[in-house]
N, C-alpha and C. Protein backbone atom coordinates (compact mmCIF):
# COMPACT_ATOMS: atom_id res chain seq x y z
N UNK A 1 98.25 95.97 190.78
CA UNK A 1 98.40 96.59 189.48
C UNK A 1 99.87 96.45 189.06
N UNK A 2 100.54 96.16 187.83
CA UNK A 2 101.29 96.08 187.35
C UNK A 2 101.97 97.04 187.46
N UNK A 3 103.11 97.00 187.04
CA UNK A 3 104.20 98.24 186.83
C UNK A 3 104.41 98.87 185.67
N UNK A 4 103.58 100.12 185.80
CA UNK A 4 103.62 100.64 184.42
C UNK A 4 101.64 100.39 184.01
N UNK A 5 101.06 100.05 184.94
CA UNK A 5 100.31 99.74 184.06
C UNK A 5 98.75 100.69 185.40
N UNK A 6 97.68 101.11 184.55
CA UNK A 6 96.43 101.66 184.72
C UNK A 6 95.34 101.26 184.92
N UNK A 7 94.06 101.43 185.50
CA UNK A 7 93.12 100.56 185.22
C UNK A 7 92.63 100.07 183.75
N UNK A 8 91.69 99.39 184.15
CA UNK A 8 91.31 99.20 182.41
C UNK A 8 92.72 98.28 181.60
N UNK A 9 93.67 97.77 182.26
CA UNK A 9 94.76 97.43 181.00
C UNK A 9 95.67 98.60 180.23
N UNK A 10 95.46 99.44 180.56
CA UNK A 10 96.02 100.38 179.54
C UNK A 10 97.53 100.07 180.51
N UNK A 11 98.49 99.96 179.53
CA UNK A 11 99.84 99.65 179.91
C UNK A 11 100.63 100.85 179.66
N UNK A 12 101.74 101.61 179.81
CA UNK A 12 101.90 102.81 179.48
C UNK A 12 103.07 102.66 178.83
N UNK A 13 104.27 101.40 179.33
CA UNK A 13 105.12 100.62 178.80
C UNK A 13 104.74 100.14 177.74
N UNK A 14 103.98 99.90 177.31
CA UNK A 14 103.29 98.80 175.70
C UNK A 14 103.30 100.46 174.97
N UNK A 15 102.70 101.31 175.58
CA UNK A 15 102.55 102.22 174.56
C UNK A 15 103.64 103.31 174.30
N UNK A 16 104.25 103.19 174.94
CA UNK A 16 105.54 104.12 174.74
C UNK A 16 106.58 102.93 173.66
N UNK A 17 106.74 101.29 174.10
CA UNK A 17 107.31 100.60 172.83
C UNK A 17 106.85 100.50 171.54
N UNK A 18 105.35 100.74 171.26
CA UNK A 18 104.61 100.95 170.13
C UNK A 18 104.88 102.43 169.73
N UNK A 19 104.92 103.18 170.22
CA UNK A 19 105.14 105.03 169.68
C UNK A 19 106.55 104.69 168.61
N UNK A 20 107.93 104.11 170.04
CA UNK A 20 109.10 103.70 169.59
C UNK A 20 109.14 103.06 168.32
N UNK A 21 108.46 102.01 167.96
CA UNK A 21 108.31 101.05 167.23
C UNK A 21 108.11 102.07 165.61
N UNK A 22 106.52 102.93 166.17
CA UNK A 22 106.30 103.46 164.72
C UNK A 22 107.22 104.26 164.54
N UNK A 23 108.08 105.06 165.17
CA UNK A 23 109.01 106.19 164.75
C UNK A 23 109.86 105.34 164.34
N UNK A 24 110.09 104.12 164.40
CA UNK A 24 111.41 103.81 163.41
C UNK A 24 111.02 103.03 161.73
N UNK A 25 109.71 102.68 162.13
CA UNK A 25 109.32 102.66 160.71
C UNK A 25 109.11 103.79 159.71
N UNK A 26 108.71 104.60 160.45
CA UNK A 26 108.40 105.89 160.16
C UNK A 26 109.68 106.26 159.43
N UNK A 27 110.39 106.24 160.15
CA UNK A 27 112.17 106.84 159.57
C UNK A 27 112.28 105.80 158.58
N UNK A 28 112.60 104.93 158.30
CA UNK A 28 112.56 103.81 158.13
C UNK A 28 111.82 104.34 156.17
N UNK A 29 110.30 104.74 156.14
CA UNK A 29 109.93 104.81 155.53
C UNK A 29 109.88 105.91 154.76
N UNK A 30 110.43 107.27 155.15
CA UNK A 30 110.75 108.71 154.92
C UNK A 30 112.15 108.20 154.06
N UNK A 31 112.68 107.14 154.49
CA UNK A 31 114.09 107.01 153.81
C UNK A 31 113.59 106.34 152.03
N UNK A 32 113.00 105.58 152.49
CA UNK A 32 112.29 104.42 151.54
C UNK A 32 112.01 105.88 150.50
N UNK A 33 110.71 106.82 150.83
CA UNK A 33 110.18 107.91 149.72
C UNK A 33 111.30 108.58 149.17
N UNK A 34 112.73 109.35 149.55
CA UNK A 34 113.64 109.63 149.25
C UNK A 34 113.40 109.55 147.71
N UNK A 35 113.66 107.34 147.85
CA UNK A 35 113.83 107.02 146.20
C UNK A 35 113.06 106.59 145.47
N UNK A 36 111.79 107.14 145.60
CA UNK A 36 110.39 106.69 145.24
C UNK A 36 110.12 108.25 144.42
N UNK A 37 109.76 108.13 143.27
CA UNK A 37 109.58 108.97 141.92
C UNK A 37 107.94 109.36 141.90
N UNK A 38 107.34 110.02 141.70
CA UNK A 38 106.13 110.19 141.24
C UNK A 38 106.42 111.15 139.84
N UNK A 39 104.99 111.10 139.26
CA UNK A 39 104.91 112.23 137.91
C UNK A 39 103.76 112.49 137.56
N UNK A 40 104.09 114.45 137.22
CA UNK A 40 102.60 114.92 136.73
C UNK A 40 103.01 115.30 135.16
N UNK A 41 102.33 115.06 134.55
CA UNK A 41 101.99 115.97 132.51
C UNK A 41 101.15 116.87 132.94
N UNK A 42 101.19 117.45 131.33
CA UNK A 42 100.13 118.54 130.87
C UNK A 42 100.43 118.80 129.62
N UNK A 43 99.23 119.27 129.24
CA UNK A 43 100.03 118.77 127.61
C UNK A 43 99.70 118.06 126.89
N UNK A 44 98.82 117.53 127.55
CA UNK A 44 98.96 115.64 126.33
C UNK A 44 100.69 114.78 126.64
N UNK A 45 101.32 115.17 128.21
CA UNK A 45 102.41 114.71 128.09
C UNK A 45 103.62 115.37 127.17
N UNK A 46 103.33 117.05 126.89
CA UNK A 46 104.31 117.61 126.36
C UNK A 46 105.54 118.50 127.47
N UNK A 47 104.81 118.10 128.26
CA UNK A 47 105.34 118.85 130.34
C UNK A 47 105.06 117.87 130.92
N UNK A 48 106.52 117.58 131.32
CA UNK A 48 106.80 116.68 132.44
C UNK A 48 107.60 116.90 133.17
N UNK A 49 106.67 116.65 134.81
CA UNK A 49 107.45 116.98 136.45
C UNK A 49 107.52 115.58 137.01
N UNK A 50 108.74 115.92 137.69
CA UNK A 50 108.48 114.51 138.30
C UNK A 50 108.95 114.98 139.91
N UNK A 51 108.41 114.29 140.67
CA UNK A 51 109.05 114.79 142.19
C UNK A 51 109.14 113.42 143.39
N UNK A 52 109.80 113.59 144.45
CA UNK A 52 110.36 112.56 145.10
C UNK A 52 109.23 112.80 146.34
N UNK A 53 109.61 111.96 147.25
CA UNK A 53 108.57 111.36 147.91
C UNK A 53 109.15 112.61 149.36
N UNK A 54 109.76 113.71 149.29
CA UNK A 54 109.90 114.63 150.03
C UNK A 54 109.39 115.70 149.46
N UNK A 55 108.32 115.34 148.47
CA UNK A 55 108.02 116.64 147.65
C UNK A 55 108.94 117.30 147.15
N UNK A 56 109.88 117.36 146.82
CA UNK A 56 111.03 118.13 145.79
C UNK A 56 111.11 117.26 144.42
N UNK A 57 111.09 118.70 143.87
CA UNK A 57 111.08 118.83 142.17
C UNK A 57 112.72 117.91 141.72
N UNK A 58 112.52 116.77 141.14
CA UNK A 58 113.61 115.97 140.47
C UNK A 58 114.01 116.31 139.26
N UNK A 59 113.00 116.41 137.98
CA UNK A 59 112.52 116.83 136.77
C UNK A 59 112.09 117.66 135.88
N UNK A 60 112.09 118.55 134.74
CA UNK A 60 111.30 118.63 134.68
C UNK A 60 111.53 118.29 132.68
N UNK A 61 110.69 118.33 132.22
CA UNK A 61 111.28 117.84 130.70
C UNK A 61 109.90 118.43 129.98
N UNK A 62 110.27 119.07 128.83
CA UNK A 62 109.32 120.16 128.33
C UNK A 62 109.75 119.26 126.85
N UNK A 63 108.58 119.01 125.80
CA UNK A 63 108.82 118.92 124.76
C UNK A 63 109.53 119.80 123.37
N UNK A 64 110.15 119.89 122.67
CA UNK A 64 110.32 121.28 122.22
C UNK A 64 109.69 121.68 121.39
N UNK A 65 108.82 120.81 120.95
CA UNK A 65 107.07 121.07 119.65
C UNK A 65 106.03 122.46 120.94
N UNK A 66 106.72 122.50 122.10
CA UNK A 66 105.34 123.13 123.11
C UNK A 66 106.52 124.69 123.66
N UNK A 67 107.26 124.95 123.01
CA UNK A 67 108.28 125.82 123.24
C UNK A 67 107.88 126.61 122.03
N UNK A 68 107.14 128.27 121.76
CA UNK A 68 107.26 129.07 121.28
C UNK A 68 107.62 130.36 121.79
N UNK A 69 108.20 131.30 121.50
CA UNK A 69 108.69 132.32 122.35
C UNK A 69 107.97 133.27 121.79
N UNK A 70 106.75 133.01 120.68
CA UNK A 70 105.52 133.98 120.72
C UNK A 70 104.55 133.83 121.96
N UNK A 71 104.80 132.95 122.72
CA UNK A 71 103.34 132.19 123.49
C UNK A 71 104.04 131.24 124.89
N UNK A 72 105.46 132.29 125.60
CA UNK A 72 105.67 131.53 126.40
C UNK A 72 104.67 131.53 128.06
N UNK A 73 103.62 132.26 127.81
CA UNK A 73 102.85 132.13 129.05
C UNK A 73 102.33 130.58 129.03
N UNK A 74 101.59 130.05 127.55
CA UNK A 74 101.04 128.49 127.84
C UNK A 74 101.95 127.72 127.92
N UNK A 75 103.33 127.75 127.85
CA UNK A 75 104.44 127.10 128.36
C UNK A 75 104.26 127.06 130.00
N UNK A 76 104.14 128.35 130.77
CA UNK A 76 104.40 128.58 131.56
C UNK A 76 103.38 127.84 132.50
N UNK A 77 101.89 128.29 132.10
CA UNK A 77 100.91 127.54 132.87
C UNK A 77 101.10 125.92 132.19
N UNK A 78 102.04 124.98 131.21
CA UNK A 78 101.92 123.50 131.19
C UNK A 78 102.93 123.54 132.24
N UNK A 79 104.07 124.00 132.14
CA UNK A 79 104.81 123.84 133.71
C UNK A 79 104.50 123.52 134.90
N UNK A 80 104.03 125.04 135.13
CA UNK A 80 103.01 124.83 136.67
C UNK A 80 101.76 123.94 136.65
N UNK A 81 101.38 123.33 135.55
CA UNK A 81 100.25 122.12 135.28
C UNK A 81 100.79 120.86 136.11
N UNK A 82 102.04 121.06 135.64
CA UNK A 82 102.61 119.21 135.59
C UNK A 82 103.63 119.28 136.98
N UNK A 83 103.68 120.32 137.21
CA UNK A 83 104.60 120.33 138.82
C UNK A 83 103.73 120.43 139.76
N UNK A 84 102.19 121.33 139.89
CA UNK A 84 101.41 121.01 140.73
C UNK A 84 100.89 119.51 141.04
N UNK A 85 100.67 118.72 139.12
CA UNK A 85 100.38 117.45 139.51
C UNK A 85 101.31 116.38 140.18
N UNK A 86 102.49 116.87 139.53
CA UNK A 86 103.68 115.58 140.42
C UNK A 86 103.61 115.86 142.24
N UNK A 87 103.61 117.11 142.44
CA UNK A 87 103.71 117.55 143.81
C UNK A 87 102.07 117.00 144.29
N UNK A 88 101.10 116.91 144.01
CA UNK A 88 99.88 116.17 144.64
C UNK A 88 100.15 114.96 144.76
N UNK A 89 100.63 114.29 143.51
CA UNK A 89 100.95 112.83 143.29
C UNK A 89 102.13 112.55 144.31
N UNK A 90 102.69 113.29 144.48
CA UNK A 90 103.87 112.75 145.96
C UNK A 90 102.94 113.03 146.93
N UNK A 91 102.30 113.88 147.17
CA UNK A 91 101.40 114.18 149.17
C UNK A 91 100.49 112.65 148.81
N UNK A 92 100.01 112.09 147.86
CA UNK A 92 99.25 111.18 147.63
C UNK A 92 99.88 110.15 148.02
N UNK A 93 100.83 109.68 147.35
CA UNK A 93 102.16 108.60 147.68
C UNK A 93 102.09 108.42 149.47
N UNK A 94 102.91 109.68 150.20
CA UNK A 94 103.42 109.83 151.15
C UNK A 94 101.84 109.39 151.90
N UNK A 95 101.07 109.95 151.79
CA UNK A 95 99.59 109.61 152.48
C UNK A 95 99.25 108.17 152.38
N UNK A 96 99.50 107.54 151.48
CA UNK A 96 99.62 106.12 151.27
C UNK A 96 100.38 104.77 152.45
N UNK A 97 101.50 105.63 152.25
CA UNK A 97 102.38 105.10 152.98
C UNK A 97 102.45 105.50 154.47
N UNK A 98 101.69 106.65 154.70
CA UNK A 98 101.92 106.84 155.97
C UNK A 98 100.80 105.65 156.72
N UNK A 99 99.30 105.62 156.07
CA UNK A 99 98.31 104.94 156.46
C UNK A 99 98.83 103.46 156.51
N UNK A 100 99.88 103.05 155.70
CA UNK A 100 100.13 101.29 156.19
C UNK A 100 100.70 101.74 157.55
N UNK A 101 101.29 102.57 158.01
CA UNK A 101 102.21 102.29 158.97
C UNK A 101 101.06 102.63 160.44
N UNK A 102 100.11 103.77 160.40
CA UNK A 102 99.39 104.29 161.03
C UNK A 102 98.25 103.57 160.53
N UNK A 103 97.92 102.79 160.13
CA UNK A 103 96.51 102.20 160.57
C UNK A 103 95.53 103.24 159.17
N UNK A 104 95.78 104.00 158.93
CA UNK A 104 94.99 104.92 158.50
C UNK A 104 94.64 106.17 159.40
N UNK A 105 95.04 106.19 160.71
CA UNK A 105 95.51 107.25 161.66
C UNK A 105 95.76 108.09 161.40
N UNK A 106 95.40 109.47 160.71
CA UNK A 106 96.13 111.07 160.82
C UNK A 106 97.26 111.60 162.16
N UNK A 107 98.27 111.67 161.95
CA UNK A 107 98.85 111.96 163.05
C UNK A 107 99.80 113.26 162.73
N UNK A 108 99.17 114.38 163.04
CA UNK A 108 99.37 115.54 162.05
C UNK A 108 100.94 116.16 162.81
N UNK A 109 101.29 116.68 161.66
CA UNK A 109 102.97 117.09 161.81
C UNK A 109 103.89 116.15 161.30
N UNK A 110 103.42 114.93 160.77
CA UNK A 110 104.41 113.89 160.63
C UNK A 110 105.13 114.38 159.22
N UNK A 111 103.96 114.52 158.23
CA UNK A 111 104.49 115.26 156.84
C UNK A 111 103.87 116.45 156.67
């Protein structure tokens, strides 16, 4: 038997350089989302969020036709409209990108 290595082939060396391997793409690719933008509306596009690929809020840009200070609660819920959607639209992104690197693999704790 090899060094490093199990029945069956299983090598333990191959798999500890493959773990290695994905953690630096991994980093590698956490750096990449940094500068990668997503965006949610609401509104018809009168609320706009935009957020980065660490989930943090970059944006946010409110039309001023959707700004009354008789009626700032439907302001309030297009806000939280278009920041919930940018913030899905980044876990979406990041899920994207995690599956090229993982196969499509869940490997939970990573994000």
């Amino acid at each position: 038997m090899a060094k490093g290595g199990f029945p069956g082939g299983f090598n333990i060396n191959n798999m500890i350089k493959q773990a290695q391997q994905m953690q630096e793409e991994i980093k590698k690719m956490q750096e990449e989302l940094m500068q990668k933008t997503v965006e949610g509306t609401s509104g018809g596009g009168m609320v706009k969020a935009v957020a980065n690929g660490r989930k943090e809020l970059v944006s946010i840009t409110i039309n001023p036709e959707v700004v009354d200070k008789e009626d700032v609660e439907t302001l309030e819920d297009l806000v939280l409209a278009a920041v919930n959607q940018a913030l899905r639209n980044a876990e979406e992104m990041i899920a994207s990108e995690m599956a090229k690197i993982t196969g499509g693999f869940n490997i939970p704790g990573l994000f």
